[in-house]
Every structure is written in C-alpha cells, then in structure tokens.
Protein backbone atom coordinates (compact mmCIF):
# COMPACT_ATOMS: atom_id res chain seq x y z
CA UNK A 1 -34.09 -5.45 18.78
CA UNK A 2 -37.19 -3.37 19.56
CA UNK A 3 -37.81 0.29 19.81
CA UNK A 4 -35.54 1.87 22.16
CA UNK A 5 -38.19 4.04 23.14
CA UNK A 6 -40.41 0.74 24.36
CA UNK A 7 -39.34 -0.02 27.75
CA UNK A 8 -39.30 -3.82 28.20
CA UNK A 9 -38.55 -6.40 31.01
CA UNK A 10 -34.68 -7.49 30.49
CA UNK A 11 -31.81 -9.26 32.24
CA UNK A 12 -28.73 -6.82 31.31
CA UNK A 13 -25.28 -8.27 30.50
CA UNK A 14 -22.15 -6.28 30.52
CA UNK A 15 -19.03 -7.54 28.78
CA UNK A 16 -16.18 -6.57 30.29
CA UNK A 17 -12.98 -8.13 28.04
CA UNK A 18 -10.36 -6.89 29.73
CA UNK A 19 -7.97 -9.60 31.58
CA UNK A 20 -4.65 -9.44 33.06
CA UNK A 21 -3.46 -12.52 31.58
CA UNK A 22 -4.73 -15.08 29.53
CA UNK A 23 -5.26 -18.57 31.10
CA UNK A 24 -4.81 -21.71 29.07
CA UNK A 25 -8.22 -22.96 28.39
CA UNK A 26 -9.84 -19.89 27.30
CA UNK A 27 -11.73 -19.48 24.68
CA UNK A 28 -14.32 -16.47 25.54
CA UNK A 29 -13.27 -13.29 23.99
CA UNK A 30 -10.72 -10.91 25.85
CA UNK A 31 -8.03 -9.17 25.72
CA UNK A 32 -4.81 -8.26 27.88
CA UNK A 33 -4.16 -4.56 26.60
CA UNK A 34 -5.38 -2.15 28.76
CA UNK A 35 -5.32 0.77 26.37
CA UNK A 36 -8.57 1.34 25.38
CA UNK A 37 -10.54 0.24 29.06
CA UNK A 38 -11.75 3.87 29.24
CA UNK A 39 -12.61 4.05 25.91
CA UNK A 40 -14.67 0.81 26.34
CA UNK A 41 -16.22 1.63 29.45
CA UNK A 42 -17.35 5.18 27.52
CA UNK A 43 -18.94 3.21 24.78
CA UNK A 44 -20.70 0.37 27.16
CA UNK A 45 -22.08 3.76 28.55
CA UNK A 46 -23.02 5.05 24.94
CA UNK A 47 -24.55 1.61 23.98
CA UNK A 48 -26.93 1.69 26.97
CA UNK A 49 -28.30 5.17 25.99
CA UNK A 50 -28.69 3.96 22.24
CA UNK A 51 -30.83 0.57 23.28
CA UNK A 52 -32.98 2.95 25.54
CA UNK A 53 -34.56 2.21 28.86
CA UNK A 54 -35.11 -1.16 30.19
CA UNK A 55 -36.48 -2.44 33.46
CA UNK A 56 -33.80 -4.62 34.51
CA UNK A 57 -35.00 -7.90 35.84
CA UNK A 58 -30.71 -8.73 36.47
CA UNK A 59 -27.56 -7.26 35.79
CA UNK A 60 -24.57 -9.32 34.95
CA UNK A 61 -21.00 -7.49 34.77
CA UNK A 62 -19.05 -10.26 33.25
CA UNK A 63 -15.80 -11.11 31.23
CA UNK A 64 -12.96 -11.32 30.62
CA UNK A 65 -12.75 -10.07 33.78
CA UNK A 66 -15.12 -6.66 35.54
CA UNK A 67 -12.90 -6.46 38.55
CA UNK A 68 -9.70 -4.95 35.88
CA UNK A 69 -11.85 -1.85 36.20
CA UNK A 70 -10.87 1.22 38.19
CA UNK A 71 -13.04 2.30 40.66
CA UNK A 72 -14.36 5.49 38.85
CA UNK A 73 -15.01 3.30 35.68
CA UNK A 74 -17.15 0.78 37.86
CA UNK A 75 -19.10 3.69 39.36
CA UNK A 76 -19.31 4.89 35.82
CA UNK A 77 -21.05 1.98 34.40
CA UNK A 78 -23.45 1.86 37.39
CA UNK A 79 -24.38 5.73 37.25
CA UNK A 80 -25.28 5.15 33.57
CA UNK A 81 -27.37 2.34 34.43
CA UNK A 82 -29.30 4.75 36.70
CA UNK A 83 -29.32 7.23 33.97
CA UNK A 84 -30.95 5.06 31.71
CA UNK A 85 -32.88 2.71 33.36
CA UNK A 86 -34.13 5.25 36.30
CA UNK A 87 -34.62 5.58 39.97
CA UNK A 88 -35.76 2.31 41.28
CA UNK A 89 -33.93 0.17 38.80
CA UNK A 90 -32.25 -1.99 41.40
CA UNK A 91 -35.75 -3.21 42.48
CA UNK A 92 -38.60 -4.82 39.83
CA UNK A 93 -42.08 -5.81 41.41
CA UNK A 94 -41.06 -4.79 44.68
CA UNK A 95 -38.26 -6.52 44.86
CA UNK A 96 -34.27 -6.11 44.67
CA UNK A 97 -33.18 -7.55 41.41
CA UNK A 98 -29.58 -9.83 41.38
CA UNK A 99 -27.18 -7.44 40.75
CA UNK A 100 -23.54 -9.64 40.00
CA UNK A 101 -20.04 -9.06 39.25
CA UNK A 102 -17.23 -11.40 38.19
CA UNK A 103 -14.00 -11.12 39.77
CA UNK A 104 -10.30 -12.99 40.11
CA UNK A 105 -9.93 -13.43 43.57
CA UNK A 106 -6.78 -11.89 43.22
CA UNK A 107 -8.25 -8.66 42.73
CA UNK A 108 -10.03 -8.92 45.95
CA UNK A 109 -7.64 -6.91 48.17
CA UNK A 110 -9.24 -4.62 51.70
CA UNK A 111 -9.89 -1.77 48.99
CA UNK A 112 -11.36 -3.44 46.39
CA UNK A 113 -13.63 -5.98 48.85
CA UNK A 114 -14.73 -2.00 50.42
CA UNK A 115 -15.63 -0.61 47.35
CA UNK A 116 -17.53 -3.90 46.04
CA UNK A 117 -19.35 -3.02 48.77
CA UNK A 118 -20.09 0.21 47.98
CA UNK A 119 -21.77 -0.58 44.86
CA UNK A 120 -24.97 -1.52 43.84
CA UNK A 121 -23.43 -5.31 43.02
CA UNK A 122 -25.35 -7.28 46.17
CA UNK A 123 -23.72 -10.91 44.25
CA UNK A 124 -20.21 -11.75 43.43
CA UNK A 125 -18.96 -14.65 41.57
CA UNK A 126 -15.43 -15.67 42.06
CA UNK A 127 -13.51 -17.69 39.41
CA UNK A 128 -11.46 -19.97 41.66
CA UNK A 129 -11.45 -22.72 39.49
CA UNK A 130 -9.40 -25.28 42.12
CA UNK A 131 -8.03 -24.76 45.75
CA UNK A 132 -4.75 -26.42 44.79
CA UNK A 133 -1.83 -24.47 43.79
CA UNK A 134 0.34 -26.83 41.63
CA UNK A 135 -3.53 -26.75 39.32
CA UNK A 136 -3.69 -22.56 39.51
CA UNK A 137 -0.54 -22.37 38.15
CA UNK A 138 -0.88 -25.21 35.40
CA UNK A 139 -4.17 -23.09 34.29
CA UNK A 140 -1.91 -19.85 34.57
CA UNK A 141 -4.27 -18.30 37.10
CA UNK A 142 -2.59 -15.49 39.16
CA UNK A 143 -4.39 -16.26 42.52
CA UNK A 144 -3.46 -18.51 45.75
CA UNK A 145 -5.59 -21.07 46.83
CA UNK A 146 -5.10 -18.69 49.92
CA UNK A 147 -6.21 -15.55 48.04
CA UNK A 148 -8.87 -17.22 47.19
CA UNK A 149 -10.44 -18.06 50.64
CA UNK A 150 -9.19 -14.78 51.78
CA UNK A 151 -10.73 -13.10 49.14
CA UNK A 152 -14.09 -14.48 49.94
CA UNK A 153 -13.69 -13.44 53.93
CA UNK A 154 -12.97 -9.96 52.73
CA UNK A 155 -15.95 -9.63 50.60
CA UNK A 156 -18.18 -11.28 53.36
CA UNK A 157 -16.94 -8.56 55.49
CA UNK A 158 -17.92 -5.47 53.34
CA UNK A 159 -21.54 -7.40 53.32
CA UNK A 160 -21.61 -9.74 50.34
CA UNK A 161 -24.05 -12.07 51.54
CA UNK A 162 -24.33 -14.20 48.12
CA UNK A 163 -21.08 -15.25 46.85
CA UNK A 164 -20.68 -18.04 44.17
CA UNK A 165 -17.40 -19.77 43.13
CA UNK A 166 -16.59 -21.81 39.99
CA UNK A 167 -14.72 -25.01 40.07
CA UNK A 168 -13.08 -27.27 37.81
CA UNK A 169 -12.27 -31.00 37.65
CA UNK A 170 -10.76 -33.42 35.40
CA UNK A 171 -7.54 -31.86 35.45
CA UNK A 172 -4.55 -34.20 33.81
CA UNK A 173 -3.80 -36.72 36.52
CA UNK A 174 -6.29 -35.14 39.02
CA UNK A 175 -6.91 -38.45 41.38
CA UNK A 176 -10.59 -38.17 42.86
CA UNK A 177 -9.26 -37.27 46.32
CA UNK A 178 -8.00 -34.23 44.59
CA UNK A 179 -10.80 -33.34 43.59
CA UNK A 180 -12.70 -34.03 46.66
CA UNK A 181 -10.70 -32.13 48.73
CA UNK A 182 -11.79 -28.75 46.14
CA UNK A 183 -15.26 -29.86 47.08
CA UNK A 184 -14.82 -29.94 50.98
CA UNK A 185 -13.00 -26.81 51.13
CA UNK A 186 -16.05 -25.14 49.50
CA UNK A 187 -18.48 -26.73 51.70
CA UNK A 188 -16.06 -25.48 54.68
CA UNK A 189 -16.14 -22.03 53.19
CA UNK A 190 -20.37 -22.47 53.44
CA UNK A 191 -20.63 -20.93 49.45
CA UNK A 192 -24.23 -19.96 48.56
CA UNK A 193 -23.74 -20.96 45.01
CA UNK A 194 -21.22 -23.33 43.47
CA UNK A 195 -20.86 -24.02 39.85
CA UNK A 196 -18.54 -26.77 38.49
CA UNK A 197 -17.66 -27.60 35.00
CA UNK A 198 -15.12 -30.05 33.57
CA UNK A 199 -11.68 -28.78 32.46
CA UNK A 200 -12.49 -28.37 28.14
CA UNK A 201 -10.07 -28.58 25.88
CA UNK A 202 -11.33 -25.43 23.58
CA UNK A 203 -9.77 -25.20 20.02
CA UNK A 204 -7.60 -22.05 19.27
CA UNK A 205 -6.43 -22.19 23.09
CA UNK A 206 -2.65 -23.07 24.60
CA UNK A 207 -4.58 -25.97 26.64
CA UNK A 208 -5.81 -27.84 23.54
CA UNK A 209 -2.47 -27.18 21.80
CA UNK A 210 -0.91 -29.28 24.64
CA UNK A 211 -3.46 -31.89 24.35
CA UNK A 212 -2.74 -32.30 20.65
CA UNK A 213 0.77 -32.48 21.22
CA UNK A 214 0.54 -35.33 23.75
CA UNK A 215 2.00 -33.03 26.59
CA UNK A 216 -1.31 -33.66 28.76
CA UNK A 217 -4.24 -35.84 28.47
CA UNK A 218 -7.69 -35.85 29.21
CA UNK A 219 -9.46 -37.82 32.21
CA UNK A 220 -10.87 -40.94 31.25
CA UNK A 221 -14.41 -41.23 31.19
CA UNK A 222 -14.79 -43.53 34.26
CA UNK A 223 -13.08 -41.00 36.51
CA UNK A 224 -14.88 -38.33 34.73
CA UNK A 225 -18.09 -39.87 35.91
CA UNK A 226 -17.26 -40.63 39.75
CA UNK A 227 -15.64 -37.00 39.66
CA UNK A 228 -19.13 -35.54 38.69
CA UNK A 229 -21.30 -38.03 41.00
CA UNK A 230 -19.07 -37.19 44.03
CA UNK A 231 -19.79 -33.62 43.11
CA UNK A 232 -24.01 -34.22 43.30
CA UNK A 233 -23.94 -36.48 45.79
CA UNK A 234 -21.94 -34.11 48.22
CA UNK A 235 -23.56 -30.68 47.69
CA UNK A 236 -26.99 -32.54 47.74
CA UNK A 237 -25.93 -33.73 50.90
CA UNK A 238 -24.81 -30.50 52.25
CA UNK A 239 -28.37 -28.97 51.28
CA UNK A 240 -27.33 -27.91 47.76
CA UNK A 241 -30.37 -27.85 44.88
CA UNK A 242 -28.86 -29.47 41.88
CA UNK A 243 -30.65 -26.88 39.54
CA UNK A 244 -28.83 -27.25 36.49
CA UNK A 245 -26.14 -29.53 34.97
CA UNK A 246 -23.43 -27.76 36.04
CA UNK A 247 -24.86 -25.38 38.85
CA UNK A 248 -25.58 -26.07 42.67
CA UNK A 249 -27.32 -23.36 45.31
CA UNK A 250 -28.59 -22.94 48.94
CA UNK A 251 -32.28 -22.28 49.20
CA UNK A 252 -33.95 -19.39 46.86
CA UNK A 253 -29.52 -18.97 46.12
CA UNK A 254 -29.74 -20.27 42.25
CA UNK A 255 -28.45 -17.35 39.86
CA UNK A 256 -31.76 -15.75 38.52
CA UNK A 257 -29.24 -14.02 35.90
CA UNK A 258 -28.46 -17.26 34.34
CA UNK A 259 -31.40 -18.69 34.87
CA UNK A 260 -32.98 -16.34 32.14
CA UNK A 261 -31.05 -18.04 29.40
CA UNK A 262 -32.38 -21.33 30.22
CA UNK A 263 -35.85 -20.20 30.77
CA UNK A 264 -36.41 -18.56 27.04
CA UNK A 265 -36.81 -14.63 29.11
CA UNK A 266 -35.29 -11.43 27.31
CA UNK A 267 -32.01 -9.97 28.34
CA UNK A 268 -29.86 -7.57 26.68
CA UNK A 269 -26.17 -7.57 26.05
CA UNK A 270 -24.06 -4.73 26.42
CA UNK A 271 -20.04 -4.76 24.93
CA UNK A 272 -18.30 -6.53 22.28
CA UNK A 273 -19.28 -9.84 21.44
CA UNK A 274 -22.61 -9.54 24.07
CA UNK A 275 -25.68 -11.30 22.97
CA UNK A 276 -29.45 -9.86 22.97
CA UNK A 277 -32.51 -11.75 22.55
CA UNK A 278 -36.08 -10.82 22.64
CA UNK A 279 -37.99 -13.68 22.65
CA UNK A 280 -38.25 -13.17 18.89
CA UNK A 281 -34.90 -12.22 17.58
CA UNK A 282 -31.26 -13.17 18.74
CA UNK A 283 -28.73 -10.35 18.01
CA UNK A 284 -24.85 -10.34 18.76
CA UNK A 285 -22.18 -7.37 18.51
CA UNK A 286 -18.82 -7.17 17.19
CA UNK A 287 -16.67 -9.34 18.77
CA UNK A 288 -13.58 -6.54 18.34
CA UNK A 289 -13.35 -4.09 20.80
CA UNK A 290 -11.74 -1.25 18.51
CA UNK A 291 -14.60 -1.76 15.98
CA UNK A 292 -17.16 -1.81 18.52
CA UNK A 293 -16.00 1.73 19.87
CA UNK A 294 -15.37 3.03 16.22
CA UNK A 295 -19.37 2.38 15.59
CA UNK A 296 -20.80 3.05 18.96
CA UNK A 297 -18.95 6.83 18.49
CA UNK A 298 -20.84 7.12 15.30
CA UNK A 299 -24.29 6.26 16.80
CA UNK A 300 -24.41 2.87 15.75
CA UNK A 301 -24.94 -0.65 17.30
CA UNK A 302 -22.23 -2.71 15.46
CA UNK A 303 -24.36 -6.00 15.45
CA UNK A 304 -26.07 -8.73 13.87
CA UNK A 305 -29.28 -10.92 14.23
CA UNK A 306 -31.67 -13.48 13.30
CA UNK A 307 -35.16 -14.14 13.51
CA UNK A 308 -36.18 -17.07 16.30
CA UNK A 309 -38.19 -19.23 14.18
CA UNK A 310 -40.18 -22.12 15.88
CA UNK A 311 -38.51 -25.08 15.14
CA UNK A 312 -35.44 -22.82 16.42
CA UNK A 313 -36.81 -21.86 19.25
CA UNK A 314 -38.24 -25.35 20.31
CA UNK A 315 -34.24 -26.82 19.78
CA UNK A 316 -32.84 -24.18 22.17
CA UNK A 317 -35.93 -25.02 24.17
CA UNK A 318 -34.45 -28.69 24.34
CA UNK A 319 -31.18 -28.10 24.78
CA UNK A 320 -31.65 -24.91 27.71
CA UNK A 321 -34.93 -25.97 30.35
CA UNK A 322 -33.10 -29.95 29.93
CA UNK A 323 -30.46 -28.79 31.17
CA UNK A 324 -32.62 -27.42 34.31
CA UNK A 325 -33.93 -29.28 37.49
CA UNK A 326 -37.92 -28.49 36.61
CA UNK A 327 -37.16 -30.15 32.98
CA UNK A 328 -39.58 -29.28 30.01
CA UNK A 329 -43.26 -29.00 31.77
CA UNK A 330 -45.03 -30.92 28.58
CA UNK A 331 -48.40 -28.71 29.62
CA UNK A 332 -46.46 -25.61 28.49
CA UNK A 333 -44.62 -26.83 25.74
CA UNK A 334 -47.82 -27.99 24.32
CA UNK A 335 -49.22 -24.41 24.57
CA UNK A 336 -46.59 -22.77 22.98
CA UNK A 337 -45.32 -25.43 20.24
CA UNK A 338 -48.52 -27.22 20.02
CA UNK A 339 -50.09 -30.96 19.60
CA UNK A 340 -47.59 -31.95 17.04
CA UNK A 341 -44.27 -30.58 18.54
CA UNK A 342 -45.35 -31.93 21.54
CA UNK A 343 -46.29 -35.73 20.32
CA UNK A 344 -42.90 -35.41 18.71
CA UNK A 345 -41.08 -35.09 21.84
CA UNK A 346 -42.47 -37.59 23.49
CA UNK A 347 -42.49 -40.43 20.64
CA UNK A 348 -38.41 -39.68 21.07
CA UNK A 349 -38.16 -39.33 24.58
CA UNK A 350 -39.74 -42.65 25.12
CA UNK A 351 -36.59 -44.97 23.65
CA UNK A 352 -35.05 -43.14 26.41
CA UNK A 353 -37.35 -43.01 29.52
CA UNK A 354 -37.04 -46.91 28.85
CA UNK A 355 -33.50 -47.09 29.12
CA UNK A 356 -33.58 -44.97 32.10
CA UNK A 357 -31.73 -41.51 30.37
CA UNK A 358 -35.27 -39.73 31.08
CA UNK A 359 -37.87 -39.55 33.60
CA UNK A 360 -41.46 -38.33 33.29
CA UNK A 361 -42.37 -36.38 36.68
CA UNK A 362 -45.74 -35.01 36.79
CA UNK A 363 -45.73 -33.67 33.22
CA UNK A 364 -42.26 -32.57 33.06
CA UNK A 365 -39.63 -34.32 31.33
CA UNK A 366 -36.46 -34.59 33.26
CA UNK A 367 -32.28 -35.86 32.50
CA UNK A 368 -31.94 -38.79 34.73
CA UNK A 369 -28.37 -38.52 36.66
CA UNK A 370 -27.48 -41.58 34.17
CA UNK A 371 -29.17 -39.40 31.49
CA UNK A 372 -26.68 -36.57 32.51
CA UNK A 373 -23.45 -37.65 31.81
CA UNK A 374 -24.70 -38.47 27.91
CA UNK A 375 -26.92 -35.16 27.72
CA UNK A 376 -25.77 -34.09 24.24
CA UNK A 377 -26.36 -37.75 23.05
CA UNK A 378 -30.26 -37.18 24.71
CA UNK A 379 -30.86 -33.59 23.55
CA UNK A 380 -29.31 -34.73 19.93
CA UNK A 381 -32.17 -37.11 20.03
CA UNK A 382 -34.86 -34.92 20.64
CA UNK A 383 -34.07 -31.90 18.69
CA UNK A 384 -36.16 -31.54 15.77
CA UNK A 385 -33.81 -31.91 11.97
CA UNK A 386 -35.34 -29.49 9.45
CA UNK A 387 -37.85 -31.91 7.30
C-alpha cells in the first residue's frame, strides 16, 4: 500500500473473527476460541500504527462477530483510532463520517445497548437473518426472533438512530408467506436499512454438507424469483431505494461503508484476512489469526497484493457499479477506460438491452429487474476475456 507517512482518504475495515458459535452456512473466516481476543485486539491496534494515519471517510467493525468484544477492548480499538487518525477523525469535510458495528442481537442486552451508545459507533447492523424461530435454530443462530426486536428497541433507546438488519430467504421449504411475514415485521419495526440475500449453500460449510447429502434442498427457481420480487416490490412501496442488488434504505440511509466497494474508492483493512485497496493495488492479510499476531509483534504486515491493471479494474468495474442503482455512467467510463473499452461495452450490452436484461438511462447502463435475477449471466457477458 502507500507510504504510511502519506495520509490518504480511506474507508477503514476492522475484522473482528471472533464468534460464539459457528452457524451452518458460513463461510467468512472466524473462529470460536476466545483465547487470543486480547491478543488480537492488541495487534488490530499495532496494525493501525504500522499503516499510518488515514482520514477515515467510514469505519466498519465487522466479523465474525465485533459485539464478542469486552467493553475495554471496544474502547481500545476506538482510542487507537483517535491515536492514529487524530482529533476530528469522526468528521471528514465537515461532516460526521458512518461509523458501524456488527452485532448478534443476542448480544444486545440493557448494558451492552448503553455502552453501544457510548461509543463513537452512530450505525449498527444487526444479523437477524429471519424473524421465525423454527429458521434461527435450523441456521444455529443463538437469538429469538424476540431478542431480535428487543434488541433493536434497546439500541434505539441508547440513541441509535440508523440501524440496519440482514435477512434471508429461500430457506428449505420456506412457503412465500413465510417469507413475507420476515418482510412485514421489518417494515413494522420502521428499519432504516435492510439488506436481504438468499440462503447460499457455501462449500466447506455444515449447510452445503446437508445439501449434498439430500437432507435439505434448495428453493426452486420460480419461488426464488417471486421471493425476491415480493422483497422490491414491498420496500419500494414502503419508501425503500433499491440501491443495490441485495440492499434497500430510507432516504440519504444507504451504507456509505459499502458503498465504497462498489464505487472503485480506497479503504483499508485492518485484521486477519481484511482486504486493502488503493485504487491501484489490492492487498489482503493472513487469513490466520495466530500468524497474523506472530508478524504484527515483529513489525510486519503479514500480507499480500497485486497490481490493479486496467482490464482488471474495468471487470470489477462491471461486476461492482452493475450491481448499483446509478449503473455504469458510460460518460465516466469513457474517461477513465477510454473509446475502445467503452465501444466494447456497449457492442455487448446491446444483445441484452434488446432482450430487456439492460436499460440505457441517460448514459448509464442499468440491470433491468428481469436483468437481475440472471446478473452473473449479464456481467459474464460484458466482462472483458484477456485477448
């Protein structure tokens, strides 16, 4: 990455691995011990001071799962932040920055709602996953579809005023009134941001073990479908900005954290198996949190990276702003890909715009809600294959 004496614009990502249990579909790295958490938090700290100052545009605490910390190692990792980064980080331009934390709503007790409030964190996203019990327990989640509401009244209370939630459909045998009921109790609960993702069936994970098995199956692709069109259609009802595939928010609500991935802007990743990128060069550490302490102790980043070249960098162009509401803007991806890239899109998007997968909207290519539900077919079509 660059100098750590330059002091750049960056979202900052902290990996926090550390989960109570494991559920079945998995696959992000984590771990259940709780041995080395101090240890961990003492080398995110360490990391910070080796990449040098940054002005933080965002901070993400994510996981594996933040709220495992104790409260002293939480204030830890936000003291450092201020060590590093300044006075005045939690505002850029004049502005306060998104500042979010993960948590299992189970965690979410009177204390821990108080001292969430205590912090600098002014967003909280809440893995709920589903509101029906019979589901949290097939997933091996440890919360109540109780906890989970009550958990978002308690942080309300200690002033959260931006809370998101995830969900998850296409459970085995999850009927679309199932599912619809999820929805409505999140409308009820008046979320600011709601992101929903089909149930995957990751390799290496207990879930896909069942699946190949035959103990469970997956949701056929017709119910799949009406499952995710009931999903758009409601929010977007309910005043929801469908502003990614799989993300919905109130007005000026959208996760600016996330947002920075799909946009091609810097951010910096802090923990085992955190990503980095630069705009020029994608880096990733260890993904092994006793190595990753071993190094950091010894002054060292334990990482690895590439160079972004351009044909790279215009395929995660595709497959990120597509994913978006504003689309590719064809004026800007001429500028920075030029005449030829951008003639190239378009001679592949049009077998597509014809067939009504992709719309042109003043200058900005857009997924089509049909175009949607085949996106990796579309984006497969436009990246660009090494000549």
């Amino acid at each position: 990455m660059s100098d750590k004496h330059e002091v750049s614009s960056s979202g900052i990502y902290i990996h926090v691995p550390f989960c109570k249990s494991r559920c079945i579909y998995c696959g992000f790295y984590s771990t259940v011990g709780t041995a080395l958490r101090q240890q961990y938090v003492d080398a995110l700290c360490e990391e910070m001071r080796l990449r040098g100052k940054v002005r933080p545009i965002t901070v993400y605490l994510g996981g594996g799962t933040p709220s495992q910390l104790s409260d002293l190692q939480l204030y830890q990792l936000f003291n450092c932040i201020e060590e590093v980064c300044g006075p005045g980080w939690q505002e850029h331009n004049g502005h306060p920055i998104e500042i979010t934390m993960e948590c299992n709503p189970d965690d979410v007790d009177e204390s821990f709602a108080s001292l969430v409030g205590s912090l600098p964190v002014n967003r909280v996203s809440l893995g709920v996953q589903t509101f029906d019990d019979t589901r949290l327990k097939f997933l091996h989640r440890r919360h109540t579809a109780l906890q989970a509401i009550e958990a978002i009244q308690r942080l309300r209370s200690a002033g959260i005023t931006n809370i998101s939630i995830d969900l998850m459909f296409g459970f085995p045998n999850e009927t679309l009134d199932e599912w619809k009921h999820d929805i409505d109790t999140a409308l009820t609960l008046n979320m600011e941001h709601l992101s929903a993702y089909s149930l995957m069936y990751e390799e290496d994970t207990p879930l896909y073990r069942l699946l190949s098995e035959g103990k469970v199956a997956e949701t056929d692709e017709e119910l799949y479908i009406k499952m995710y069109d009931t999903l758009v259609e409601k929010l977007q009802e309910n005043g929801y900005c469908h502003y990614e595939i799989s993300n919905f928010a109130l007005a000026d609500m959208h996760s600016r954290h996330n947002s920075l991935y799909w946009t091609d802007k810097p951010y910096v990743g802090l923990g085992a198996s955190a990503h980095s990128y630069d705009g020029r060069i994608r880096e990733w550490n260890i993904a092994d949190i006793e190595q990753y302490i071993t190094a950091i102790s010894q002054g060292k980043i334990p990482s690895e990276c590439e160079v972004i070249d351009m044909q790279t960098r215009y395929n995660d162009m595709i497959t990120t702003r597509l994913r978006t509401c504003e689309g590719i803007d064809l004026a800007w991806m001429k500028s920075v890909f030029g005449e030829k890239m951008h003639d190239y899109l378009l001679c592949n998007a049009q077998p597509m715009m014809e067939s009504g997968l992709l719309r042109l909207d003043e200058n900005h290519l857009h997924l089509t809600l049909e175009g949607i539900h085949v996106s990796d077919m579309v984006m497969g079509e436009l990246v660009k294959i090494e000549d």
